[in-house]
Each structure stands twice: as C-alpha cells, then as structure tokens.
N, C-alpha and C. Protein backbone atom coordinates (compact mmCIF):
# COMPACT_ATOMS: atom_id res chain seq x y z
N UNK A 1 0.84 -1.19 0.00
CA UNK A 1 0.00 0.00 0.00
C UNK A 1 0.88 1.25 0.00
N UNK A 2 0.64 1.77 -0.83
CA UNK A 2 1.07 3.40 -0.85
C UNK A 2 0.62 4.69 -0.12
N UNK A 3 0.76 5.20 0.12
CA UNK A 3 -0.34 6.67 0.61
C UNK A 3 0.57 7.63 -0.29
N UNK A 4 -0.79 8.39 -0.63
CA UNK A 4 -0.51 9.51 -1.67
C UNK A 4 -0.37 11.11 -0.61
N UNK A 5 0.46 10.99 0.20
CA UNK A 5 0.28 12.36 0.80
C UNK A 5 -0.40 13.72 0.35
N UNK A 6 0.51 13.77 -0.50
CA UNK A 6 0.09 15.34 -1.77
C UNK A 6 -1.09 15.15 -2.13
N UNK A 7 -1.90 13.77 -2.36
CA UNK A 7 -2.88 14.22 -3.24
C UNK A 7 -4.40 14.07 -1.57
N UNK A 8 -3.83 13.34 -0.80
CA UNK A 8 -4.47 13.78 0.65
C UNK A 8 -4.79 15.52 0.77
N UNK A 9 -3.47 16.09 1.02
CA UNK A 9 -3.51 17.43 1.16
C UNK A 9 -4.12 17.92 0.61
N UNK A 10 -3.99 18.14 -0.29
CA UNK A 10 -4.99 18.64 -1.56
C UNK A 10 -6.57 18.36 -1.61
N UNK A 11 -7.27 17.40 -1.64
CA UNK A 11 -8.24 16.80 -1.59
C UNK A 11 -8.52 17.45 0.24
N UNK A 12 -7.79 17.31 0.69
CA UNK A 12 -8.54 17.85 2.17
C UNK A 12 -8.56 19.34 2.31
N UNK A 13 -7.23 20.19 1.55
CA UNK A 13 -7.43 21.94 1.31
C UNK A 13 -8.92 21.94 0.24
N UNK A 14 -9.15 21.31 -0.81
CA UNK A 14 -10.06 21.52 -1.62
C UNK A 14 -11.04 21.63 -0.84
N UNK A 15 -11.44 20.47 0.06
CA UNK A 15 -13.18 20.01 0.86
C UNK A 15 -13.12 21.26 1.92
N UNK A 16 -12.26 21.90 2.59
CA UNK A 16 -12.20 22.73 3.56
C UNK A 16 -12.51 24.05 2.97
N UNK A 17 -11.87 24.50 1.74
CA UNK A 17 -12.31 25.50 1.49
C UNK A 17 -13.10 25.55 0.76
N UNK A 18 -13.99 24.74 0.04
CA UNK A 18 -15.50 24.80 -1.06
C UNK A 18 -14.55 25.05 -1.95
N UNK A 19 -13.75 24.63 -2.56
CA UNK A 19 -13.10 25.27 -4.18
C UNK A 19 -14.21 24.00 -5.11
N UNK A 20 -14.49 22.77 -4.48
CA UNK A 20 -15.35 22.05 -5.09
C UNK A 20 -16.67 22.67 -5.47
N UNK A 21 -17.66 22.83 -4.56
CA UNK A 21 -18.75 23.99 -4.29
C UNK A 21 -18.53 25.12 -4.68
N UNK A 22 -17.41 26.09 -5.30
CA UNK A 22 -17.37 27.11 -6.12
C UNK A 22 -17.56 26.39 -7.78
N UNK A 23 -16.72 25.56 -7.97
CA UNK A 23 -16.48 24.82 -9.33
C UNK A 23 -18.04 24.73 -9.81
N UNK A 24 -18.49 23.48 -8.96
CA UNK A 24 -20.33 23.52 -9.83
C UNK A 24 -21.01 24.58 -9.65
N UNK A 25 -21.03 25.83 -8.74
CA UNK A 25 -21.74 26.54 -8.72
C UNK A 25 -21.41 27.50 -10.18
N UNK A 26 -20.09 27.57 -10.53
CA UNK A 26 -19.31 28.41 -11.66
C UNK A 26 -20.02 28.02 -13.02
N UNK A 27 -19.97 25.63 -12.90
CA UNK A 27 -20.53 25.84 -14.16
C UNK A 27 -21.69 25.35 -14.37
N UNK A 28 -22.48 25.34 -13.64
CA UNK A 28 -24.17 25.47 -13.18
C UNK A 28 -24.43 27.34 -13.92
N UNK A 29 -23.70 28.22 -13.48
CA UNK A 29 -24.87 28.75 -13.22
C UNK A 29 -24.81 29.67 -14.72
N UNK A 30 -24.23 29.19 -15.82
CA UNK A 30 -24.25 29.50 -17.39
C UNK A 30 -25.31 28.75 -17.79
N UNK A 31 -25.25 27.41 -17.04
CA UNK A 31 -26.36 26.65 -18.21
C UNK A 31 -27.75 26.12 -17.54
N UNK A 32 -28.38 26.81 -16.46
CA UNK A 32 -29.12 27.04 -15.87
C UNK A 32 -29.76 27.81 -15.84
N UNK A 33 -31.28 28.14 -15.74
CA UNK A 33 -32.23 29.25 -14.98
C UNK A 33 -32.09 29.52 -13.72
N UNK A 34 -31.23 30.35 -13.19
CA UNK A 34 -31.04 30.28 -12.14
C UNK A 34 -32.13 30.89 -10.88
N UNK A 35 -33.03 31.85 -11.69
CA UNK A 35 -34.06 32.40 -10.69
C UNK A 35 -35.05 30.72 -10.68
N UNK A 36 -35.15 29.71 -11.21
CA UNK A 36 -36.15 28.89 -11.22
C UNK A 36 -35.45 27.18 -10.83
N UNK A 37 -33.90 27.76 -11.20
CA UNK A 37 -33.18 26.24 -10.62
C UNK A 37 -33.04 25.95 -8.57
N UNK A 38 -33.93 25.70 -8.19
CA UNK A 38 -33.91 25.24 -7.11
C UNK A 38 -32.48 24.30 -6.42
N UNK A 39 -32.16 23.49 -6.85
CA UNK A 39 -30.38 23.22 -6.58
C UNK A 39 -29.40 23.88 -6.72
N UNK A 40 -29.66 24.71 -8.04
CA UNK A 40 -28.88 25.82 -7.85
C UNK A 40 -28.54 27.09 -6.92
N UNK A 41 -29.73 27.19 -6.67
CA UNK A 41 -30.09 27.94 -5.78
C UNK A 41 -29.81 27.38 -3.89
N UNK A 42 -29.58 26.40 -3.73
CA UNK A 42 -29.29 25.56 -2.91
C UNK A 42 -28.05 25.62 -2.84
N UNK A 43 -26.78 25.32 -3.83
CA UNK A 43 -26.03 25.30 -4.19
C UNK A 43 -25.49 26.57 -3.48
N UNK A 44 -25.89 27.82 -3.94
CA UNK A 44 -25.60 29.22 -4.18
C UNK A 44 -25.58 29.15 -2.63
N UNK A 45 -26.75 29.25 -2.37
CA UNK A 45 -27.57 29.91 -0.26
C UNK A 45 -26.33 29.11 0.38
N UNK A 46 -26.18 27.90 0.26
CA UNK A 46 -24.95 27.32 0.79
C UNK A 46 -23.89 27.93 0.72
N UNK A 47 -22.89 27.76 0.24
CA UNK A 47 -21.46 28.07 -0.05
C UNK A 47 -21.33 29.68 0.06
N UNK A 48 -22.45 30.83 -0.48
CA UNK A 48 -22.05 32.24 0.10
C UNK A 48 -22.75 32.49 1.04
N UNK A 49 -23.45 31.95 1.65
CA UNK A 49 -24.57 32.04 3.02
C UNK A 49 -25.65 32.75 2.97
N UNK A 50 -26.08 32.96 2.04
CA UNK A 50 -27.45 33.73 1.28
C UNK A 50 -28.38 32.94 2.97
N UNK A 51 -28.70 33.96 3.87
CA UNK A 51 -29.46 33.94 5.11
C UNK A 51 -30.94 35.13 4.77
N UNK A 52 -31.48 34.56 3.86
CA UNK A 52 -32.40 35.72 3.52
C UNK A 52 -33.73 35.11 3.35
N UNK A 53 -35.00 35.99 3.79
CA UNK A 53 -36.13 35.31 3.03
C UNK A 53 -36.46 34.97 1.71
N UNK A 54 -37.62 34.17 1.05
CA UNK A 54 -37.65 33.65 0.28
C UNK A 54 -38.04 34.36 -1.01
N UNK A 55 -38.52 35.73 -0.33
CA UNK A 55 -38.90 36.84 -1.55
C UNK A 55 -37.92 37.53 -1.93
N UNK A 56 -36.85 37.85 -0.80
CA UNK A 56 -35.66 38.63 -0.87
C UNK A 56 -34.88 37.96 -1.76
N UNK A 57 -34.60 36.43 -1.62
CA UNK A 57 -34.09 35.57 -2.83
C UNK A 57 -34.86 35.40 -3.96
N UNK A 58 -36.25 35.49 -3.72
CA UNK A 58 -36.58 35.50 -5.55
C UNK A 58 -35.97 36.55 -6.22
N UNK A 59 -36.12 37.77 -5.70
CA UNK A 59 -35.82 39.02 -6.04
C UNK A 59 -33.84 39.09 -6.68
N UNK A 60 -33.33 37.98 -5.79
CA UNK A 60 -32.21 38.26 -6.06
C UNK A 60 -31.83 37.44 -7.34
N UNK A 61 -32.04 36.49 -6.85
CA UNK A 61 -32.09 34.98 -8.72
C UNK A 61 -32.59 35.58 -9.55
N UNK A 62 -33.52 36.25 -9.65
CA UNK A 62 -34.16 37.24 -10.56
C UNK A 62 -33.46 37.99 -11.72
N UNK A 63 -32.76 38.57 -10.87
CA UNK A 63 -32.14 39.52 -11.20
C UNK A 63 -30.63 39.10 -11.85
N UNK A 64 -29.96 38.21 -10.89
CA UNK A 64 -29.13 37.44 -11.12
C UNK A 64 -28.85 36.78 -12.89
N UNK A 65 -30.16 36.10 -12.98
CA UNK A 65 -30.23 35.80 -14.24
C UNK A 65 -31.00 36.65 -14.90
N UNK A 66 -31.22 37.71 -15.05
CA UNK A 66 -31.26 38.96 -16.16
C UNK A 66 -30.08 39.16 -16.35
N UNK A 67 -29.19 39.16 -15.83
CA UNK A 67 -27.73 39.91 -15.79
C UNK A 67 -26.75 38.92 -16.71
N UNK A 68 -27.07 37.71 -16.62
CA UNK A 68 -26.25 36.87 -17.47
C UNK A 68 -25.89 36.82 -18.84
N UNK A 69 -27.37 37.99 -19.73
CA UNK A 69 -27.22 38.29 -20.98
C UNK A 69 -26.42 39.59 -21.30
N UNK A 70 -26.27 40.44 -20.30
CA UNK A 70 -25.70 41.57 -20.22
C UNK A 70 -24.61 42.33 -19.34
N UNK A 71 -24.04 43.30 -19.94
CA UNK A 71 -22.74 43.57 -18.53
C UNK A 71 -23.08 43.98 -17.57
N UNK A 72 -22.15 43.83 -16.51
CA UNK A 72 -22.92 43.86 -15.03
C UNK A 72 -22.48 44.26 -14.40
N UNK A 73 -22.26 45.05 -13.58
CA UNK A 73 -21.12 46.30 -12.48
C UNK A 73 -21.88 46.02 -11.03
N UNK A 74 -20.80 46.08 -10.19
CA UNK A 74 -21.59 46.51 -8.90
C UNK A 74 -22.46 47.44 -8.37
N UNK A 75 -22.15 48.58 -9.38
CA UNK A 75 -23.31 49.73 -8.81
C UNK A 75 -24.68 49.23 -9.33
N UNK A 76 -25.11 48.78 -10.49
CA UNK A 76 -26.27 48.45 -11.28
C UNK A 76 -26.66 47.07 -10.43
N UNK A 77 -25.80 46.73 -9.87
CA UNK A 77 -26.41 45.44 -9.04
C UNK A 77 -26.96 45.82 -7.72
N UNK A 78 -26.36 46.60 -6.82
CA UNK A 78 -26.51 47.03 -5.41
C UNK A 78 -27.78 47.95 -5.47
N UNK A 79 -27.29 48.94 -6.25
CA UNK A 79 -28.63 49.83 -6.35
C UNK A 79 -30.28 49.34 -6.74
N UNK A 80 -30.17 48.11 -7.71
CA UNK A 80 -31.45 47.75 -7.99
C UNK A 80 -31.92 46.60 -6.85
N UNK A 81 -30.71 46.36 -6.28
CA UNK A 81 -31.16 45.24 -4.83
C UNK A 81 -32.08 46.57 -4.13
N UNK A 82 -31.03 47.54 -3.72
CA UNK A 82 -31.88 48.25 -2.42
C UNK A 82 -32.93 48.92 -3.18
N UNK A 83 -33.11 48.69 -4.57
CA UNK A 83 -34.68 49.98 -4.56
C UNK A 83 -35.58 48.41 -4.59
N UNK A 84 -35.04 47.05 -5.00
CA UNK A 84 -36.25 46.26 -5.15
C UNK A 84 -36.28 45.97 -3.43
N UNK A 85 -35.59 45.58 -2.49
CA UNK A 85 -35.82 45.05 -1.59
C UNK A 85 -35.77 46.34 -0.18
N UNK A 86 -34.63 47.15 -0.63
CA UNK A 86 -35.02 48.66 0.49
C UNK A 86 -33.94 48.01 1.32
N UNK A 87 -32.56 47.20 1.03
CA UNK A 87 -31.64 46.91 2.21
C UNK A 87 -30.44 47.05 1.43
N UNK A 88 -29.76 47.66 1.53
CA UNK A 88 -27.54 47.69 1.02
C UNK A 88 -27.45 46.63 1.15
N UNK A 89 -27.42 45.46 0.33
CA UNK A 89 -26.70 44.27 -0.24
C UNK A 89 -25.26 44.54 -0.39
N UNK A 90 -24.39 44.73 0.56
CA UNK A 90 -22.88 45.39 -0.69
C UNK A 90 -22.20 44.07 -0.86
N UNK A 91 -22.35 42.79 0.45
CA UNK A 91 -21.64 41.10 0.41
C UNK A 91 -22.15 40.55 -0.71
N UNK A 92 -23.89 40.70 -0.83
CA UNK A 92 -24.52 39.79 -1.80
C UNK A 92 -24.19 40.56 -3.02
N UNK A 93 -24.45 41.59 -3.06
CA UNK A 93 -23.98 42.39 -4.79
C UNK A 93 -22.57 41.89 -5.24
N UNK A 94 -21.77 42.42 -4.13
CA UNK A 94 -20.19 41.61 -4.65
C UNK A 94 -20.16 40.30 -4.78
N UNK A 95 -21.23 39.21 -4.13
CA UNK A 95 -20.90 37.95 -4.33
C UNK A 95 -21.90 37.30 -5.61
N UNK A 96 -22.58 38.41 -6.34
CA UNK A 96 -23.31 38.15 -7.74
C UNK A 96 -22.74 38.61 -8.61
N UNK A 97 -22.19 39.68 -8.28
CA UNK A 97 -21.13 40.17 -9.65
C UNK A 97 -19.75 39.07 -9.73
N UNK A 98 -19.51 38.75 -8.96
CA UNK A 98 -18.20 37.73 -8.56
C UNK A 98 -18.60 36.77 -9.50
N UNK A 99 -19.80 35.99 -9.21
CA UNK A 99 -20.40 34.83 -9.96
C UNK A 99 -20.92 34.81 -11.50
N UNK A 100 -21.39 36.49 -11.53
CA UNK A 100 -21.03 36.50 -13.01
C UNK A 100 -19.57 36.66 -14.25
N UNK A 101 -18.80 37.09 -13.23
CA UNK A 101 -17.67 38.37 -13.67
C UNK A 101 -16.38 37.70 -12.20
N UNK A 102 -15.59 36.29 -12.84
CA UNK A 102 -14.84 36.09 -12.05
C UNK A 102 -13.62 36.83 -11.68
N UNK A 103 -13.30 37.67 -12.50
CA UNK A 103 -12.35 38.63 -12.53
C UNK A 103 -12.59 40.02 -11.55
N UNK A 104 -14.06 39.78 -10.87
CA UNK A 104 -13.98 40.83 -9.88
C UNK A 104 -14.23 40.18 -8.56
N UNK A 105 -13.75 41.23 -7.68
CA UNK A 105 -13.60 40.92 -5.67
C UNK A 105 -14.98 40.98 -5.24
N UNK A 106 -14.94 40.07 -4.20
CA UNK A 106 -15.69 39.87 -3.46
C UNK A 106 -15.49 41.18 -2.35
N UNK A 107 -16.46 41.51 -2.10
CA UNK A 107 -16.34 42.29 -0.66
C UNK A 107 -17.43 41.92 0.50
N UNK A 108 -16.44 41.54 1.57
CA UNK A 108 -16.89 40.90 2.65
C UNK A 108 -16.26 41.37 3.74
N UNK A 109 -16.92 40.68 4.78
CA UNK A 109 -16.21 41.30 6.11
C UNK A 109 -15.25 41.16 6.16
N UNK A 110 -14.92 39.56 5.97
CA UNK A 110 -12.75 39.27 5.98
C UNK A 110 -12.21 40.18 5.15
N UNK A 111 -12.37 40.69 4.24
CA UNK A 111 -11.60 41.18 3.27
C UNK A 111 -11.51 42.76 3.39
N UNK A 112 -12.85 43.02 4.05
CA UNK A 112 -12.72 44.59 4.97
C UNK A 112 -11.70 44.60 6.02
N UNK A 113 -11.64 43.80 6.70
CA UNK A 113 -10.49 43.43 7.88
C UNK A 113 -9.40 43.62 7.52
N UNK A 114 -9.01 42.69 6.75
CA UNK A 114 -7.85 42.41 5.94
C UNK A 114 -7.21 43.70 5.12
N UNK A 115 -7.88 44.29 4.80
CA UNK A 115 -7.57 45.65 4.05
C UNK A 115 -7.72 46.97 5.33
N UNK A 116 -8.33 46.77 6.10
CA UNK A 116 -8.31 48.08 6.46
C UNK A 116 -9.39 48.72 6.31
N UNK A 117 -10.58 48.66 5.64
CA UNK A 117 -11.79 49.17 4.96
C UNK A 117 -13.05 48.89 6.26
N UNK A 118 -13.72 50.05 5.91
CA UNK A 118 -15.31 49.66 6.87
C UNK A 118 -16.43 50.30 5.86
N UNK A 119 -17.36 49.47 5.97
CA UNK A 119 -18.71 50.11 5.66
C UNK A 119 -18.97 51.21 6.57
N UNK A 120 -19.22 52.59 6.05
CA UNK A 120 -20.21 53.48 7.25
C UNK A 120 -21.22 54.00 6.34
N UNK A 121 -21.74 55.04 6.93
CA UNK A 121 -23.55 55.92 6.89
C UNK A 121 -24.24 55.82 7.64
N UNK A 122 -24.41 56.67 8.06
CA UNK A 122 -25.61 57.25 8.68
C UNK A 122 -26.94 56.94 8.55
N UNK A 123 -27.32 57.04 7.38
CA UNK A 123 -28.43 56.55 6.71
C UNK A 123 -28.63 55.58 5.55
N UNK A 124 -29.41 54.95 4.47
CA UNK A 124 -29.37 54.01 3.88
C UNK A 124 -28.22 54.57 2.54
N UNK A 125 -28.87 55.63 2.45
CA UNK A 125 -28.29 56.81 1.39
C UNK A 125 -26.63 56.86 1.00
N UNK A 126 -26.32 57.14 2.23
CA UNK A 126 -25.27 57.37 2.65
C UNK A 126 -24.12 55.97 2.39
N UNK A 127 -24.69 55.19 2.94
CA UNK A 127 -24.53 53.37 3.22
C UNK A 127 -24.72 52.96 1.50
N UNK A 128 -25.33 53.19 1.13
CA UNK A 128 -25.39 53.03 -0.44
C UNK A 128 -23.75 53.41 -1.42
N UNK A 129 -23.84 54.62 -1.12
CA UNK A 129 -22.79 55.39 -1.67
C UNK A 129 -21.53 54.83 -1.29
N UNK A 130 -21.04 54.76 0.26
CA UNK A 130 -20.45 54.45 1.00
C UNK A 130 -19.74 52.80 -0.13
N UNK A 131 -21.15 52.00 -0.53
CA UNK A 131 -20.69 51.34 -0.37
C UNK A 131 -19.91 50.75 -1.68
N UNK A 132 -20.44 51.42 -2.43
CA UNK A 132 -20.25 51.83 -4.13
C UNK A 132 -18.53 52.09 -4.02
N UNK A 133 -18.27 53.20 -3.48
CA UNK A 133 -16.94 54.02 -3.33
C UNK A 133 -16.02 52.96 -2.55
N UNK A 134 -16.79 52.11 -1.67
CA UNK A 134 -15.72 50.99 -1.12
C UNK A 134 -15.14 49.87 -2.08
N UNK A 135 -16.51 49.25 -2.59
CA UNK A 135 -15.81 48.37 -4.04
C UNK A 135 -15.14 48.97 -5.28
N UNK A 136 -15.02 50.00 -5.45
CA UNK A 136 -14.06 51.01 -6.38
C UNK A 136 -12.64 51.00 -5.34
N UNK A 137 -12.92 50.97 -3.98
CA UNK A 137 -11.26 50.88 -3.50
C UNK A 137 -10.74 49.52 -3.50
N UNK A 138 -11.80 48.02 -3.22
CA UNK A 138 -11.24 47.43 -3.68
C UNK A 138 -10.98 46.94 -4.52
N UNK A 139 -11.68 47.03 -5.33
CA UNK A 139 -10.99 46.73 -7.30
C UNK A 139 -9.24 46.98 -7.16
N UNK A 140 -9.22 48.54 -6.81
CA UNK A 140 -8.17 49.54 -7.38
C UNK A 140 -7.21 48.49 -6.05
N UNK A 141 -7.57 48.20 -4.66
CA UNK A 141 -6.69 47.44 -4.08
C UNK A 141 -5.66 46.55 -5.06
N UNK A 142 -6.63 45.63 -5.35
CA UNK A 142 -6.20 44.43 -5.97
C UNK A 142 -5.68 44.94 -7.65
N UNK A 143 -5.73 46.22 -8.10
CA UNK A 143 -5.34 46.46 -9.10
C UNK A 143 -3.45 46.63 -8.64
N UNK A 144 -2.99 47.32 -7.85
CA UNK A 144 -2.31 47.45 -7.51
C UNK A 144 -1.48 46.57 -6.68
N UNK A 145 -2.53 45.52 -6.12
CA UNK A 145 -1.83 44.43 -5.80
C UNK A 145 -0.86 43.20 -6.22
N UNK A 146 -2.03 42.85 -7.34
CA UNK A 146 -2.10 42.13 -8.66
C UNK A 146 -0.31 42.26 -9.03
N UNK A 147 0.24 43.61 -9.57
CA UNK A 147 1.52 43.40 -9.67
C UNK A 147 2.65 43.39 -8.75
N UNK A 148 2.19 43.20 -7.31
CA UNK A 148 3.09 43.11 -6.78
C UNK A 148 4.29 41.72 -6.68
N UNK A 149 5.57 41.72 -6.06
CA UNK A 149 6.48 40.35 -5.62
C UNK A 149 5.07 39.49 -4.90
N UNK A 150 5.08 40.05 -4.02
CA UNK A 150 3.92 39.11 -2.82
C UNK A 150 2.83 38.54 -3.64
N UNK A 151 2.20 39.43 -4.50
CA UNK A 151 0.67 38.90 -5.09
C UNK A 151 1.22 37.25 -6.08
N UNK A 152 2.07 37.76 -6.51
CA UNK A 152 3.06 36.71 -7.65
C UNK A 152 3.11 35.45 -7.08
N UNK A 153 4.16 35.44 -5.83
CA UNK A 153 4.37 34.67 -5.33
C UNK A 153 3.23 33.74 -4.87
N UNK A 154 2.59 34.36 -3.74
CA UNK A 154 0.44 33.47 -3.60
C UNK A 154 -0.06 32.80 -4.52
N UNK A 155 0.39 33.75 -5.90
CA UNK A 155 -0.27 32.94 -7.18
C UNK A 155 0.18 31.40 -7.30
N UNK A 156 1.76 31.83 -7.30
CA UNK A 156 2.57 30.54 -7.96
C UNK A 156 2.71 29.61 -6.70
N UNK A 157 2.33 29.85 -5.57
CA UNK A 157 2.51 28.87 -4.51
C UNK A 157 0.75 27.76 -4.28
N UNK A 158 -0.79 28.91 -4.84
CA UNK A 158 -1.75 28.32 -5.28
C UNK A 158 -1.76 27.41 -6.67
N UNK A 159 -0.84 28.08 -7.53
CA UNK A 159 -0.69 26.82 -8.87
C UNK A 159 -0.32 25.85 -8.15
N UNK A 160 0.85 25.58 -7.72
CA UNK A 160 1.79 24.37 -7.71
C UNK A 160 1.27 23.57 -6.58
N UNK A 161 0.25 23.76 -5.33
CA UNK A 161 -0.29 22.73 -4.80
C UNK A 161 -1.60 22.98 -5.33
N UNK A 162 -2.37 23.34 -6.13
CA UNK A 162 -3.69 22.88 -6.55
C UNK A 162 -3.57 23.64 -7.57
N UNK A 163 -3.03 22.65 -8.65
CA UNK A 163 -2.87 22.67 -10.08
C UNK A 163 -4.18 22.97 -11.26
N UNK A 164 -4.91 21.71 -10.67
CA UNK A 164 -6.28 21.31 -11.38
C UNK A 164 -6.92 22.65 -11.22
N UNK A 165 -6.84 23.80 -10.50
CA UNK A 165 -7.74 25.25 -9.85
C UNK A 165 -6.92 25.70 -10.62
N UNK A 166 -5.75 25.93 -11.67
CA UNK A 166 -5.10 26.84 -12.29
C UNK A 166 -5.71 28.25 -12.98
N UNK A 167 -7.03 27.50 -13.33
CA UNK A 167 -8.02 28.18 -14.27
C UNK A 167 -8.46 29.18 -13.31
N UNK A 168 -8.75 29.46 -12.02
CA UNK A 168 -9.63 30.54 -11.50
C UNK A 168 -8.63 31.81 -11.63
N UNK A 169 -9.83 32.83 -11.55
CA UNK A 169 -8.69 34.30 -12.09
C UNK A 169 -7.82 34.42 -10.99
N UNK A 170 -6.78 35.38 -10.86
CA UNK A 170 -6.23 35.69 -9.70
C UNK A 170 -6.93 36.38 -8.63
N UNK A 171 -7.88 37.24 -8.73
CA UNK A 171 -8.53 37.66 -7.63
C UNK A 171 -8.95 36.53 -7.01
N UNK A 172 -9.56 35.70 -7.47
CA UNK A 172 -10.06 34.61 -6.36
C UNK A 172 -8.63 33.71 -5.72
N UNK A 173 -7.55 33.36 -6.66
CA UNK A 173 -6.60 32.85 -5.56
C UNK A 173 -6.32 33.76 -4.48
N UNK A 174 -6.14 34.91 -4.66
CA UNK A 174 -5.42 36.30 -3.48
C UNK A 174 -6.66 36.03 -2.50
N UNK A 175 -8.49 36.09 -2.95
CA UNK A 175 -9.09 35.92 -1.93
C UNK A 175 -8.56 34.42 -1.09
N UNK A 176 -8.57 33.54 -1.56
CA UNK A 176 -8.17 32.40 -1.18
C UNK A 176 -7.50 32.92 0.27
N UNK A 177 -6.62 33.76 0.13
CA UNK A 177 -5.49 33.98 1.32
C UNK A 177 -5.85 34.68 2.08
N UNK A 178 -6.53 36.20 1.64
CA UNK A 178 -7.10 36.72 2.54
C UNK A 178 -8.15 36.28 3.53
N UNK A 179 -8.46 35.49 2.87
CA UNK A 179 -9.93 34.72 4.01
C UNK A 179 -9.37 33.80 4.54
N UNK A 180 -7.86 33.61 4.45
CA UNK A 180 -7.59 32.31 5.56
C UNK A 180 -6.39 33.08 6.37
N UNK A 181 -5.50 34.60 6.18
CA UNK A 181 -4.45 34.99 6.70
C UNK A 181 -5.36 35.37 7.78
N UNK A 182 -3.99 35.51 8.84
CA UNK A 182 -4.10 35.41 10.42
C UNK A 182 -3.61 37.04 10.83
C-alpha cells in the first residue's frame, strides 16, 4: 500500500475550502435558470450564506439571471437590490457580480479586515454610496496588488499545490489567502 500524501492534502485543502462547491456553482450557473433552478439555488444559499427570506431571494435569482445576458457592475447590481428590496446588499452584490464576472472581488467582512476598509452611513443613502466608493477601493486594491512580488508569489505557490484550480482568475486565488491569513 502506498499513501498519496500530496494528493491527501490537496483533496482535504479543496473540501475545507469549497473550491469544489465554487467549481459547480461556476458551471451550473451558465447553463441554468437560475431564478427557477432550485439546486442551484441551494447550491448558491450554501457556499455564500445567502441567510435571507424567500422573496428577498426571488428578487435576487431574478435579477441574477437577467444579468447573465448583459454587462454587469456593482453599482447596477446594489442599487437595484436596495430599490427592489429597500436593504444595502454590498456582500450579496459583490458575491453576484463575482459569480457572473470572475475577474472581480468579493467584498466581505474578511476582506474589509484584511484591508483596512469599513462600511459606514448614517443613513441608507449614505450606506449606499459608502458602499459603491468601497468596491471602487477594492478593485483599485487588488489592481495594484495584482503586480506586486507578494501577489506573484500566492499565485505561484496556489498553482503548484492545486494545479487542477489553475483556471480561476487571480482575484479569487489572493481571496483564497485573505480569508484564511491570520
């Protein structure tokens, strides 16, 4: 009997961090209805923690798949969440534009941490704007990151133990780190 160490490791970094559960959700959700695919949607509420009622999620699949025929920005996403539902989505907007548009950041609490960044306002208004002007800093973060020694290095240290993931853009390997650095 052999034991495959490396491919242990691997197979146990994969199951720990959902890179499996990102994969089908990635290619589910091109060839799917996603406001009407119920697993998909299962799929989705799982792995980004969609904790919302069931209208607030129609509203969002909805929309979600309107967007799949056309380009899609965070402001045009956030803003039509809070006029359909009346709440600053800025996690769920970044984590629908993410799913359409892998080449853009997630913005979340870890990654507010991690950077230095906070949501504020006073009011919804405010919190809106606020939150618009925050995902424009982190784009431009990771624009500037992107060429750094350090960003390089994360990259080429995520190729070479999880090869088969080569394909995801670099923003999602760099998230990779930020949501697990200490």
């Amino acid at each position: 009997m052999k034991i495959d160490a490396k491919k242990i490791i691997q197979d146990q970094l994969v199951d720990s961090t959902g890179l499996n559960r990102y994969c089908k959700i990635m290619q589910r959700v091109k060839s799917v209805d996603v406001s009407k695919d119920i697993i998909f949607q299962s799929q989705y509420n799982g792995f980004f923690k969609v904790r919302r009622n069931y209208e607030w999620r129609r509203i969002f699949y909805e929309l979600l798949e309107s967007l799949k025929t056309q380009p899609a920005n965070f402001t045009t996403i956030i803003t039509t969440l809070f006029e359909k539902t009346g709440s600053i989505e800025a996690v769920y907007s970044s984590k629908m534009l993410t799913t359409l548009n892998p080449n853009k950041p997630i913005l979340d609490n870890f990654i507010l941490q991690r950077l230095g960044m906070q949501l504020i306002g006073k009011n919804k208004y405010e919190q809106l704007q606020n939150s618009i002007a925050l995902y424009d800093e982190i784009e431009k973060w990771y624009d500037e990151y992107l060429c750094t020694e350090d960003a390089k290095e994360c990259i080429d240290v995520f190729d070479r133990i999880l090869p088969e993931f080569k394909w995801l853009s670099n923003i999602k390997k760099v998230e990779f780190f930020l949501n697990r650095h200490n």
